[in-house]
N, C-alpha and C. Protein backbone atom coordinates (compact mmCIF):
# COMPACT_ATOMS: atom_id res chain seq x y z
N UNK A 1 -21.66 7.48 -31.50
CA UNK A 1 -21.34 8.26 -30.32
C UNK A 1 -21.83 7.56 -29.05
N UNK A 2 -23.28 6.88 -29.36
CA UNK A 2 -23.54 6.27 -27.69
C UNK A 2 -22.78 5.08 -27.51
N UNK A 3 -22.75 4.37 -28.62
CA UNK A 3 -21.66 2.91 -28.60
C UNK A 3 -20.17 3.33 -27.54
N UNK A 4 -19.40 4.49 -27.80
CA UNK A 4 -18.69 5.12 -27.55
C UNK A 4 -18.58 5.42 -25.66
N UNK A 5 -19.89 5.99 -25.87
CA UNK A 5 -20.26 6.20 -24.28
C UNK A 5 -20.06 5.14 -23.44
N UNK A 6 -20.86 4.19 -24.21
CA UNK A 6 -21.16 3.00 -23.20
C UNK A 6 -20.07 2.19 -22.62
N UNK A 7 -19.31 2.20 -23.64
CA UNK A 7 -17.88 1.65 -23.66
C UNK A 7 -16.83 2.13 -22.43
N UNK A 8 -17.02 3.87 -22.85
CA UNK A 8 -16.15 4.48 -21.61
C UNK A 8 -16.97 4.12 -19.88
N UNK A 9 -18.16 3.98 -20.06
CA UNK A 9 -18.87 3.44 -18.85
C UNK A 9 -18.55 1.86 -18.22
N UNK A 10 -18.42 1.01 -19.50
CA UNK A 10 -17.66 -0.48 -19.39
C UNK A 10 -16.88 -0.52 -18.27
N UNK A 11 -15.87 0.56 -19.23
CA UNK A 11 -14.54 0.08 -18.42
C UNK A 11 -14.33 0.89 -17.14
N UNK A 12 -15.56 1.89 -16.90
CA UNK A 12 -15.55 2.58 -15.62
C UNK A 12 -15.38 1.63 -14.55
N UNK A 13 -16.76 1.18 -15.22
CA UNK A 13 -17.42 -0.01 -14.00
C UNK A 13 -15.99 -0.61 -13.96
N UNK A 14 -15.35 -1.55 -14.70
CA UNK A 14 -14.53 -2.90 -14.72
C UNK A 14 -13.76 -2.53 -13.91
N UNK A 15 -13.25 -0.97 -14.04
CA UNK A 15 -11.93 -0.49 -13.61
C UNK A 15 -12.55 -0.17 -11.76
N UNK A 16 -13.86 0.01 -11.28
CA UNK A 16 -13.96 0.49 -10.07
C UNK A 16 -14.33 -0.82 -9.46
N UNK A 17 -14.65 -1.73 -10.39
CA UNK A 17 -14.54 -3.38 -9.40
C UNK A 17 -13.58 -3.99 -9.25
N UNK A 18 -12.59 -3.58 -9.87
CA UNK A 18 -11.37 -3.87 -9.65
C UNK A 18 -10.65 -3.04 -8.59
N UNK A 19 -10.77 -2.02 -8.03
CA UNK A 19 -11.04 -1.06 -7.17
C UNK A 19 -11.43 -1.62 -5.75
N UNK A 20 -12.72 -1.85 -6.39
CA UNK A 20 -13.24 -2.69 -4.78
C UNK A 20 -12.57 -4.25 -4.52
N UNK A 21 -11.65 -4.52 -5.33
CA UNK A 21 -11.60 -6.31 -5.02
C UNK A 21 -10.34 -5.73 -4.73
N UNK A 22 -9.50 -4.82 -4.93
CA UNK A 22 -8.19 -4.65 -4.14
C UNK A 22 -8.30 -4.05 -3.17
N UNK A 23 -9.27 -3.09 -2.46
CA UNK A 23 -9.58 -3.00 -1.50
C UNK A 23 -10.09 -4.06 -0.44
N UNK A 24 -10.74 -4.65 -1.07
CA UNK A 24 -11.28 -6.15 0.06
C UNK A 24 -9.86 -7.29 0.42
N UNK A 25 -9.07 -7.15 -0.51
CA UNK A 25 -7.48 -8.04 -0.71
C UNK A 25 -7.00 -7.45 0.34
N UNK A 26 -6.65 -6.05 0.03
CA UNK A 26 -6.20 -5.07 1.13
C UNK A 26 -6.11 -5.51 2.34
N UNK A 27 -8.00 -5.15 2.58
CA UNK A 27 -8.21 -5.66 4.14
C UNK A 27 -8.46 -6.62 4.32
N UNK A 28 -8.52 -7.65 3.94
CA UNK A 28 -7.87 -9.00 4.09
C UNK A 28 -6.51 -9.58 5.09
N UNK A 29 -5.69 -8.54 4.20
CA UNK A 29 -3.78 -8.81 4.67
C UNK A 29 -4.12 -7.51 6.06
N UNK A 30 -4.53 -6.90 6.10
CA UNK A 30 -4.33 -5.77 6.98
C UNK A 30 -4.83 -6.12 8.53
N UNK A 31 -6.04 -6.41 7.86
CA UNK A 31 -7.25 -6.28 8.91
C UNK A 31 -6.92 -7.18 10.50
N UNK A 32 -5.94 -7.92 10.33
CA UNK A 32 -5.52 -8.44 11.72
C UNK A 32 -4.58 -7.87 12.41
N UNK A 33 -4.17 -7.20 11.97
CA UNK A 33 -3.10 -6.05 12.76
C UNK A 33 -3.57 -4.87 13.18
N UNK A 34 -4.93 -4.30 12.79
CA UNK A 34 -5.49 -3.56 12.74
C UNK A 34 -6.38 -3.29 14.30
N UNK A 35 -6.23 -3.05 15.16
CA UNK A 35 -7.17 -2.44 16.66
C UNK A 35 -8.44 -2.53 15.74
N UNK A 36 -9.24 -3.44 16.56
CA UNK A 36 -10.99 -3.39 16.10
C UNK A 36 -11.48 -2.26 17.14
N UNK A 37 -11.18 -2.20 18.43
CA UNK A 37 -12.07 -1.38 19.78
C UNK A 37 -12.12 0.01 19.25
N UNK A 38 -13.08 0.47 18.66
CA UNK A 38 -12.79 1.97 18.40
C UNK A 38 -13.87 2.36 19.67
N UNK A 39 -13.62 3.75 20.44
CA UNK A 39 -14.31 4.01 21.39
C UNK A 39 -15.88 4.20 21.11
N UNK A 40 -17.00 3.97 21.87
CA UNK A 40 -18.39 3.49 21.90
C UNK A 40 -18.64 4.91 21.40
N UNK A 41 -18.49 6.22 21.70
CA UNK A 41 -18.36 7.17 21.39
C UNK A 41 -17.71 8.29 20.26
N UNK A 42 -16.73 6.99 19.91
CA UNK A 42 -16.07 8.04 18.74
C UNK A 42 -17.11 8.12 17.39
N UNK A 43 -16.37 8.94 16.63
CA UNK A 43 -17.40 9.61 15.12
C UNK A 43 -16.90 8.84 14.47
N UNK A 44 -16.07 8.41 14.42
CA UNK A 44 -15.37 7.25 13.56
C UNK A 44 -15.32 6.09 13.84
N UNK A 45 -15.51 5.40 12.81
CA UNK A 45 -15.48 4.01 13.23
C UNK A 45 -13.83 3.46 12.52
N UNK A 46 -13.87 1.98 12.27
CA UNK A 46 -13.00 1.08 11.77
C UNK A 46 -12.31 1.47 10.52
N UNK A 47 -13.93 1.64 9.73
CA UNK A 47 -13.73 1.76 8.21
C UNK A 47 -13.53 2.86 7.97
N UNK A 48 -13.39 3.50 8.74
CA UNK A 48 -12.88 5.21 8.39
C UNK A 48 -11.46 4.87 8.28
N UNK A 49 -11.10 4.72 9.32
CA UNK A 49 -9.41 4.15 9.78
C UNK A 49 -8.85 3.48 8.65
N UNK A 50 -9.26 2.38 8.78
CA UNK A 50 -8.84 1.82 7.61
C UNK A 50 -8.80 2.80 6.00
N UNK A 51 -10.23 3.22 5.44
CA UNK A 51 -9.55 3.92 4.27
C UNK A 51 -8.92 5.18 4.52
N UNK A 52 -8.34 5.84 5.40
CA UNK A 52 -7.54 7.06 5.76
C UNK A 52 -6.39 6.06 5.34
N UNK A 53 -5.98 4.86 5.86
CA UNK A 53 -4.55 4.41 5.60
C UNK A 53 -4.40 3.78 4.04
N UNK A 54 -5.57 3.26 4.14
CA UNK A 54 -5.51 3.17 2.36
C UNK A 54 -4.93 4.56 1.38
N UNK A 55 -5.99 5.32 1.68
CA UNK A 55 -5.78 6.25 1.04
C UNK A 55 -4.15 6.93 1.05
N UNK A 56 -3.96 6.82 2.78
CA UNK A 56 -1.84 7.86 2.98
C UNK A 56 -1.30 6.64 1.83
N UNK A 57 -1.32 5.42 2.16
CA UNK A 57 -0.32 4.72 1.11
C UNK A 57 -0.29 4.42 0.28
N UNK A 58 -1.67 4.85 -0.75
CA UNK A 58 -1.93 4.90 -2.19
C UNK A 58 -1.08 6.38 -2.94
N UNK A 59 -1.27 7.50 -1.79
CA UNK A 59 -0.96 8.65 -2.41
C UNK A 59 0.75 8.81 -1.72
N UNK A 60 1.52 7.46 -1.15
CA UNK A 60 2.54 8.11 -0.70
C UNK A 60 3.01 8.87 0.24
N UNK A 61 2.06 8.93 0.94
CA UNK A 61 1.84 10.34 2.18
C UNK A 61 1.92 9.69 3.58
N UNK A 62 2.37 10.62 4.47
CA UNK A 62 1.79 10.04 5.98
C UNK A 62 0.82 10.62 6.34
N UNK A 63 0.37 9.65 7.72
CA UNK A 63 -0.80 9.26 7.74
C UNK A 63 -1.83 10.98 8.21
N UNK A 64 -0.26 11.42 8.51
CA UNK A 64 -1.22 13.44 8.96
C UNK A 64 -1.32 14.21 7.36
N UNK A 65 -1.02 13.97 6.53
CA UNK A 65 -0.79 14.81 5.72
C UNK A 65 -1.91 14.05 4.53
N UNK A 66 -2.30 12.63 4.70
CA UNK A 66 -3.54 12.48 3.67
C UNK A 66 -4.52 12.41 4.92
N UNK A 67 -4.77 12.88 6.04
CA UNK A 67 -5.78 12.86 6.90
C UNK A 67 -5.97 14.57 6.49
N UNK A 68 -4.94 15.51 6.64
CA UNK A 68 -5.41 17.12 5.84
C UNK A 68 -5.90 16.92 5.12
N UNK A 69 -5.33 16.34 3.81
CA UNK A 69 -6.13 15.87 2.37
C UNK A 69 -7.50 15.46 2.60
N UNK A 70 -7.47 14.53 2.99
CA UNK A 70 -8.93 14.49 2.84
C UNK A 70 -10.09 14.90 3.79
N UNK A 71 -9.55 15.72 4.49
CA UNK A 71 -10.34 17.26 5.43
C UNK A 71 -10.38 17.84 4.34
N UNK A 72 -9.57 18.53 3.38
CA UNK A 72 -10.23 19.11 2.65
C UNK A 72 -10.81 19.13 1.70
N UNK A 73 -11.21 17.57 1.40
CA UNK A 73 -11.94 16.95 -0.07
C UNK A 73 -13.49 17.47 0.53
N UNK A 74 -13.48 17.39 2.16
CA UNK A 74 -14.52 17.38 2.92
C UNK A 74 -14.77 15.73 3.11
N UNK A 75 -14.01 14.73 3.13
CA UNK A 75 -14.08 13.00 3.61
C UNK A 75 -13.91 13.26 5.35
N UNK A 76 -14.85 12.03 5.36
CA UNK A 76 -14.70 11.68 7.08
C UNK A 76 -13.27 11.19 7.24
N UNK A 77 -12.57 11.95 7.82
CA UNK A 77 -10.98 11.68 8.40
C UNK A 77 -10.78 12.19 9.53
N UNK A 78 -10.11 11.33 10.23
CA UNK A 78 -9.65 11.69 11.90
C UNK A 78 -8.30 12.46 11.90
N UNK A 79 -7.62 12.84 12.65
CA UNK A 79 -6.18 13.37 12.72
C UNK A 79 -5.07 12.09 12.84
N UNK A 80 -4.34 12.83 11.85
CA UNK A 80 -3.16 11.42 11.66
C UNK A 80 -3.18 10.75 12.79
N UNK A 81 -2.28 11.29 14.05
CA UNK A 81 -2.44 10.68 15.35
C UNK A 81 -3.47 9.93 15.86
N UNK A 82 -4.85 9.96 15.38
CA UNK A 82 -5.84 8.95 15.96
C UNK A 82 -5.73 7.60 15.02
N UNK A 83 -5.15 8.15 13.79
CA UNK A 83 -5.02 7.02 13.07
C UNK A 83 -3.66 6.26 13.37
N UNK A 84 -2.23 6.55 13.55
CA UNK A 84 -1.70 5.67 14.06
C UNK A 84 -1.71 4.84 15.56
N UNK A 85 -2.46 4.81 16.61
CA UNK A 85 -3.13 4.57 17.70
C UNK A 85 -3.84 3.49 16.90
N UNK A 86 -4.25 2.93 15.94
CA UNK A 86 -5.36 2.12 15.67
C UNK A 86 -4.10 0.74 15.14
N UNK A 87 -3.07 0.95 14.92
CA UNK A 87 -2.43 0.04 15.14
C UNK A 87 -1.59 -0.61 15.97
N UNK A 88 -2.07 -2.73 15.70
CA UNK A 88 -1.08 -3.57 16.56
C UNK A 88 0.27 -3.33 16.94
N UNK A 89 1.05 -3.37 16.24
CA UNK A 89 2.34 -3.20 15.61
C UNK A 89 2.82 -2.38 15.85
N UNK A 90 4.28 -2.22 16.48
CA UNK A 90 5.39 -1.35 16.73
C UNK A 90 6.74 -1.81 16.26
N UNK A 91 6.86 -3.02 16.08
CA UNK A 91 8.27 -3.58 15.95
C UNK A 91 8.42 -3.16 14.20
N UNK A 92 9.65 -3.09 13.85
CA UNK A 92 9.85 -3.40 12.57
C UNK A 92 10.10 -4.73 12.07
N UNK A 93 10.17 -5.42 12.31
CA UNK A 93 10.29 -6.98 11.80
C UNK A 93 8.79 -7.38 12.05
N UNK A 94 7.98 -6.67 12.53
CA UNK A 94 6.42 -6.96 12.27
C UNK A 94 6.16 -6.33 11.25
N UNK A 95 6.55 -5.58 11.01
CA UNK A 95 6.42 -4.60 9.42
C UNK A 95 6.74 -5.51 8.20
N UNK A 96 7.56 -5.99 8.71
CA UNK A 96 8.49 -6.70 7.36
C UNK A 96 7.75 -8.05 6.94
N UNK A 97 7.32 -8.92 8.29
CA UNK A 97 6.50 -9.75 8.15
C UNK A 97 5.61 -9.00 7.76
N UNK A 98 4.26 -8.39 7.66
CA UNK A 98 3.18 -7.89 7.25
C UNK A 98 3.64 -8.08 5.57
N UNK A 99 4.92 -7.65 5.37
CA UNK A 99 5.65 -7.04 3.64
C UNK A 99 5.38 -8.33 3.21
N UNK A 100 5.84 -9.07 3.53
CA UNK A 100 6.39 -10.36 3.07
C UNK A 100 4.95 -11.34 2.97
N UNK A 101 3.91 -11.25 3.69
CA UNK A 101 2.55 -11.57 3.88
C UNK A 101 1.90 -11.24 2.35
N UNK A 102 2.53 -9.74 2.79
CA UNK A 102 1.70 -8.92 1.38
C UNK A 102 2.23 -9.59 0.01
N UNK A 103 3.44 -9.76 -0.03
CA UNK A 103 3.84 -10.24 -1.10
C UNK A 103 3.56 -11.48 -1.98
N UNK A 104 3.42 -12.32 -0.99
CA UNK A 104 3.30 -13.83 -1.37
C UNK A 104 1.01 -13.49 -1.54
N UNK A 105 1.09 -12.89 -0.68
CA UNK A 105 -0.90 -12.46 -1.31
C UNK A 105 -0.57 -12.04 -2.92
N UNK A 106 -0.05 -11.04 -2.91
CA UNK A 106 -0.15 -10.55 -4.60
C UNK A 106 0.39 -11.29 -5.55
N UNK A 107 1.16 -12.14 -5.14
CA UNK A 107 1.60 -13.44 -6.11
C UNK A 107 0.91 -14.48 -6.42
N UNK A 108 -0.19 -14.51 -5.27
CA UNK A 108 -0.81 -15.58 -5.65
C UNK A 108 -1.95 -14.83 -6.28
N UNK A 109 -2.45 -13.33 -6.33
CA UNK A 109 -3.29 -13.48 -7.03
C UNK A 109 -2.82 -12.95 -8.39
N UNK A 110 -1.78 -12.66 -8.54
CA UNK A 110 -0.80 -12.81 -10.08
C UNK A 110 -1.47 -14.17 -10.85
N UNK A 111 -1.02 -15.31 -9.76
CA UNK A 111 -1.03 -16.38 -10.68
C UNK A 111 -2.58 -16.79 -10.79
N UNK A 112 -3.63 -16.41 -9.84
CA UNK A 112 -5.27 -16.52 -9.95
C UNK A 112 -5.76 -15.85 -11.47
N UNK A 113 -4.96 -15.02 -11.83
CA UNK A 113 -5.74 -14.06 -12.48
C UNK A 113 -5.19 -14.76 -14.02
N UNK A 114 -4.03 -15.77 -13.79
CA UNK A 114 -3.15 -16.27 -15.07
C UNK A 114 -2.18 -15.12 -15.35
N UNK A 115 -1.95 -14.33 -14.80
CA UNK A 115 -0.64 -13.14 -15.38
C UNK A 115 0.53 -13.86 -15.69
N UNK A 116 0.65 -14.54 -14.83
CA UNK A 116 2.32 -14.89 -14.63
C UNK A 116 2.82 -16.33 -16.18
N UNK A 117 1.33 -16.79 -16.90
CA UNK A 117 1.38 -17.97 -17.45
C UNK A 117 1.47 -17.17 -19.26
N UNK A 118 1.15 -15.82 -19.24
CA UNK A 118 1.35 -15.54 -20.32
C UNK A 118 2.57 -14.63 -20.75
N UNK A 119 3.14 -14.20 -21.78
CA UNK A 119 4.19 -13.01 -22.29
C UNK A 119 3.59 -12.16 -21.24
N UNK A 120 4.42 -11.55 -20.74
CA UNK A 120 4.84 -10.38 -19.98
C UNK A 120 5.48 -9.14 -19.88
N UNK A 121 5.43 -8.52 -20.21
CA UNK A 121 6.07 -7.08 -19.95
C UNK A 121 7.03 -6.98 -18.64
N UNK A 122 7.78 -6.69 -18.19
CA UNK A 122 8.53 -6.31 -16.75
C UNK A 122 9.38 -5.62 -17.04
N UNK A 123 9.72 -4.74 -15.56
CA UNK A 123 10.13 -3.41 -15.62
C UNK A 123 11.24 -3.60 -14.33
N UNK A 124 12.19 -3.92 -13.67
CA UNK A 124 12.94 -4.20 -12.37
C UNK A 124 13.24 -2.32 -12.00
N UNK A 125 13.06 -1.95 -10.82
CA UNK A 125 13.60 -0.85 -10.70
C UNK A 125 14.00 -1.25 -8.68
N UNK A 126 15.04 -0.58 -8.59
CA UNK A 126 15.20 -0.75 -6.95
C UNK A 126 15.02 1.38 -6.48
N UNK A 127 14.52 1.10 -5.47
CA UNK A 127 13.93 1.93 -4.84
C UNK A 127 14.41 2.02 -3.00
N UNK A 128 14.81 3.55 -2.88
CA UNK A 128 15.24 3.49 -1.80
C UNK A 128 14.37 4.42 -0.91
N UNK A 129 14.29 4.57 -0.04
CA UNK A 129 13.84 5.18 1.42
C UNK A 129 14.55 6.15 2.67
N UNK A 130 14.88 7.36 2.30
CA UNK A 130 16.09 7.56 4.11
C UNK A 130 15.31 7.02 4.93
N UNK A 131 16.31 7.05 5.73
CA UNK A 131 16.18 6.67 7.39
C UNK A 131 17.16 7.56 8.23
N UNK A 132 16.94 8.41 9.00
CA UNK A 132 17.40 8.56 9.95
C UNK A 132 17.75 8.20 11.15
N UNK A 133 17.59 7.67 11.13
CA UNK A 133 18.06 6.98 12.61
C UNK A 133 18.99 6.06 12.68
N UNK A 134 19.71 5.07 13.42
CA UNK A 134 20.88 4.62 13.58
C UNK A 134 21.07 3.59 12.77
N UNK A 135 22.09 3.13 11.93
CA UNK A 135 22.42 2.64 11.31
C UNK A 135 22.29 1.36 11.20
N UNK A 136 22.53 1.05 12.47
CA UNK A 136 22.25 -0.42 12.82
C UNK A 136 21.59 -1.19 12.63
N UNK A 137 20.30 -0.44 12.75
CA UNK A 137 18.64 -1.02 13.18
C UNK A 137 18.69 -1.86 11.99
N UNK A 138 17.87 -2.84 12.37
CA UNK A 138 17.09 -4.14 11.44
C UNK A 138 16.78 -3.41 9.73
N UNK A 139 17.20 -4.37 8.80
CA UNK A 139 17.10 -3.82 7.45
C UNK A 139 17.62 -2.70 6.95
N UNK A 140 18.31 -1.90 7.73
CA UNK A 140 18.98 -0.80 7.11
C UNK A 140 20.17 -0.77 6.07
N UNK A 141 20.56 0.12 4.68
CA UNK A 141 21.30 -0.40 4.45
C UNK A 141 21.85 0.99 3.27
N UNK A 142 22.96 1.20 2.71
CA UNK A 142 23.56 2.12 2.67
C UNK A 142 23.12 2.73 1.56
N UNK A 143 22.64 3.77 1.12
CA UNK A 143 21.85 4.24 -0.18
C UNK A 143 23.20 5.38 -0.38
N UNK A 144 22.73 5.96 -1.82
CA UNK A 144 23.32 7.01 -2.35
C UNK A 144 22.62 8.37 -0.96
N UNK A 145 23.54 9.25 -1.00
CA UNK A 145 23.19 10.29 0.29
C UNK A 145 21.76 10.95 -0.18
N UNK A 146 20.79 10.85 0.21
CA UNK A 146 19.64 11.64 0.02
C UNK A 146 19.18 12.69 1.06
N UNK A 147 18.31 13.75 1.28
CA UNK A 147 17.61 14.00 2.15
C UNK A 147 18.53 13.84 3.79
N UNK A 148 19.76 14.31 3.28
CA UNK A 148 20.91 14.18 4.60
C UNK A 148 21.03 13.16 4.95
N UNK A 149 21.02 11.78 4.50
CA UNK A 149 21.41 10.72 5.42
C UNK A 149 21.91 9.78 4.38
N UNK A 150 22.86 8.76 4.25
CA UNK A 150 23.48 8.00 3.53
C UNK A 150 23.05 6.78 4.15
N UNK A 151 21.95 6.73 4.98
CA UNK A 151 21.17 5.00 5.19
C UNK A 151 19.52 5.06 4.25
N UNK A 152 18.76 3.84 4.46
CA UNK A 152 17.73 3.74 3.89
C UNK A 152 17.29 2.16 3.98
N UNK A 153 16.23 2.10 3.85
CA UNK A 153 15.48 1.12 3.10
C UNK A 153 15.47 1.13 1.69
N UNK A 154 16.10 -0.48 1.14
CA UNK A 154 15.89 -0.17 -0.35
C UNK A 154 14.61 -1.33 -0.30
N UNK A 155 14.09 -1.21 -1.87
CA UNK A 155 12.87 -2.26 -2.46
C UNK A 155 13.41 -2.17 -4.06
N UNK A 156 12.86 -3.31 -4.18
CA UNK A 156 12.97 -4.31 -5.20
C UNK A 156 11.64 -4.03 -5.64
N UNK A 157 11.23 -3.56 -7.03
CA UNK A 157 10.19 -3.23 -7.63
C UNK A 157 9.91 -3.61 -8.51
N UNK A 158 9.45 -4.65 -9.22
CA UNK A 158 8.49 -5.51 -10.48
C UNK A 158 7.36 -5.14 -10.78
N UNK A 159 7.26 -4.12 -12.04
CA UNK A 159 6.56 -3.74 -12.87
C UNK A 159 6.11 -4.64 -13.73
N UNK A 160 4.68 -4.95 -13.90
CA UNK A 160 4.57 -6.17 -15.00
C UNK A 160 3.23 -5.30 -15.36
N UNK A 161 3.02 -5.88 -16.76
CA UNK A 161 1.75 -5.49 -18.08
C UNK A 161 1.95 -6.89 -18.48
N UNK A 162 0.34 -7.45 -18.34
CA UNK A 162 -0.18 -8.62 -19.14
C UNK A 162 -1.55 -9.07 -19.55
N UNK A 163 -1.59 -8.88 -20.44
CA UNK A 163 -3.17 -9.21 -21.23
C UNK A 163 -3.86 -7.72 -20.83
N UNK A 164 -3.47 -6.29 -20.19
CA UNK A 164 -3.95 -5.21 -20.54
C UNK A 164 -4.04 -4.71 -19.22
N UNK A 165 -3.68 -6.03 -18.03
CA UNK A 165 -3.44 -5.86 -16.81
C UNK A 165 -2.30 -5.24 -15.96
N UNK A 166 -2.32 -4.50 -15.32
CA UNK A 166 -1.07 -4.03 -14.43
C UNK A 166 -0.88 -4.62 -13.39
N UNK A 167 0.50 -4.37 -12.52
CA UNK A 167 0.41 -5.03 -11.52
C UNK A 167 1.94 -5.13 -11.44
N UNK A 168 2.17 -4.57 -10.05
CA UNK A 168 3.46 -4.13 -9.18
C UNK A 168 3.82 -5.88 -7.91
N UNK A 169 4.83 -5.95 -8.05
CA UNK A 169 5.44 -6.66 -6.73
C UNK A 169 6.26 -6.01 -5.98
N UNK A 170 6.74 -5.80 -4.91
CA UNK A 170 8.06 -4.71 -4.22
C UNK A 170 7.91 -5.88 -2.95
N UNK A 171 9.43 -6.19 -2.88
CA UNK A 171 10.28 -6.56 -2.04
C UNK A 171 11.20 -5.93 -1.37
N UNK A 172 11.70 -6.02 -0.30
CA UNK A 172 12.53 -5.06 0.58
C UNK A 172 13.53 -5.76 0.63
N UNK A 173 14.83 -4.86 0.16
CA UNK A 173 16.25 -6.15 0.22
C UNK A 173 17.08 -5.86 1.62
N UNK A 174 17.32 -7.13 1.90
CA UNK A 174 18.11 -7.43 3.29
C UNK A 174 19.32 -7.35 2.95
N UNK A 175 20.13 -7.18 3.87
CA UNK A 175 21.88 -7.48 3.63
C UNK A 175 21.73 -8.95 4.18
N UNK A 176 21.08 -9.68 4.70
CA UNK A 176 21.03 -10.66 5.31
C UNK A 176 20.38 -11.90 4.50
């Protein structure tokens, strides 16, 4: 039974340092787009900011609705709105660059870790997004009608399992 214990404690640990080294990767790719000046006065600092956005895009959420969330875990969180203010970036083709940043980071640590050199598991799924707004705009491109609108962002999604490891790639497809 304690052999047992210890074991489920192992892989606690393994699994929450792995935790913290994708968090440090994270802010790595992030952290230059990111407003450092938080006011001399505010209750919050950087690292608040930062894991409020960790947290909306782990759980899928925007940035007001995991800033409620975690008001009510009782976590230090600001109101969505103070959290989008903390970013560089307005353009969408700065977005896309950031994507594309991100991507070629998780590939290379695919291949750091040896994933990519052994049998593999993979899973391809494409994934879409509405958009409302005008059709035109940069990357938009015609999805099945969802959520009232027949535009979207699609992604390109690579599911891989190797040696006991997980690990996602997502690409955003261009018409271009």
């Amino acid at each position: 039974m304690r052999s047992y214990v210890k074991t489920l404690v192992g892989k606690f640990k393994d699994f929450e340092s792995q935790g913290r080294e994708a968090q440090r990767l994270i802010r790595r790719i992030l952290e230059p787009h990111l407003i450092d000046d938080v006011r001399y006065n505010s209750i919050y600092d950087g690292e608040d900011f930062f894991s409020e956005l960790l947290y909306a895009s782990l759980s899928e959420s925007s940035m007001e609705s995991a800033s409620e969330s975690l008001i009510l875990k009782n976590a230090r969180a600001s109101s969505g709105k103070q959290g989008h203010r903390h970013w560089k970036m307005s353009e969408i083709k700065e977005w896309w660059e950031l994507e594309e940043e991100c991507l070629d980071e998780t590939s290379r640590t695919f291949r750091k870790r040896g994933m990519l050199r052994k049998k593999t598991c993979a899973a391809v799924d494409y994934h879409d997004r509405p958009y409302c707004g005008d059709k035109d705009d940069d990357m938009v491109r015609g999805i099945e009608p969802k959520a009232g609108t027949s535009w979207g962002h699609v992604f390109l999604c690579l599911d891989m399992i190797a040696s006991g490891r997980a690990g996602a790639l997502v690409k955003s497809v261009d018409d271009g």
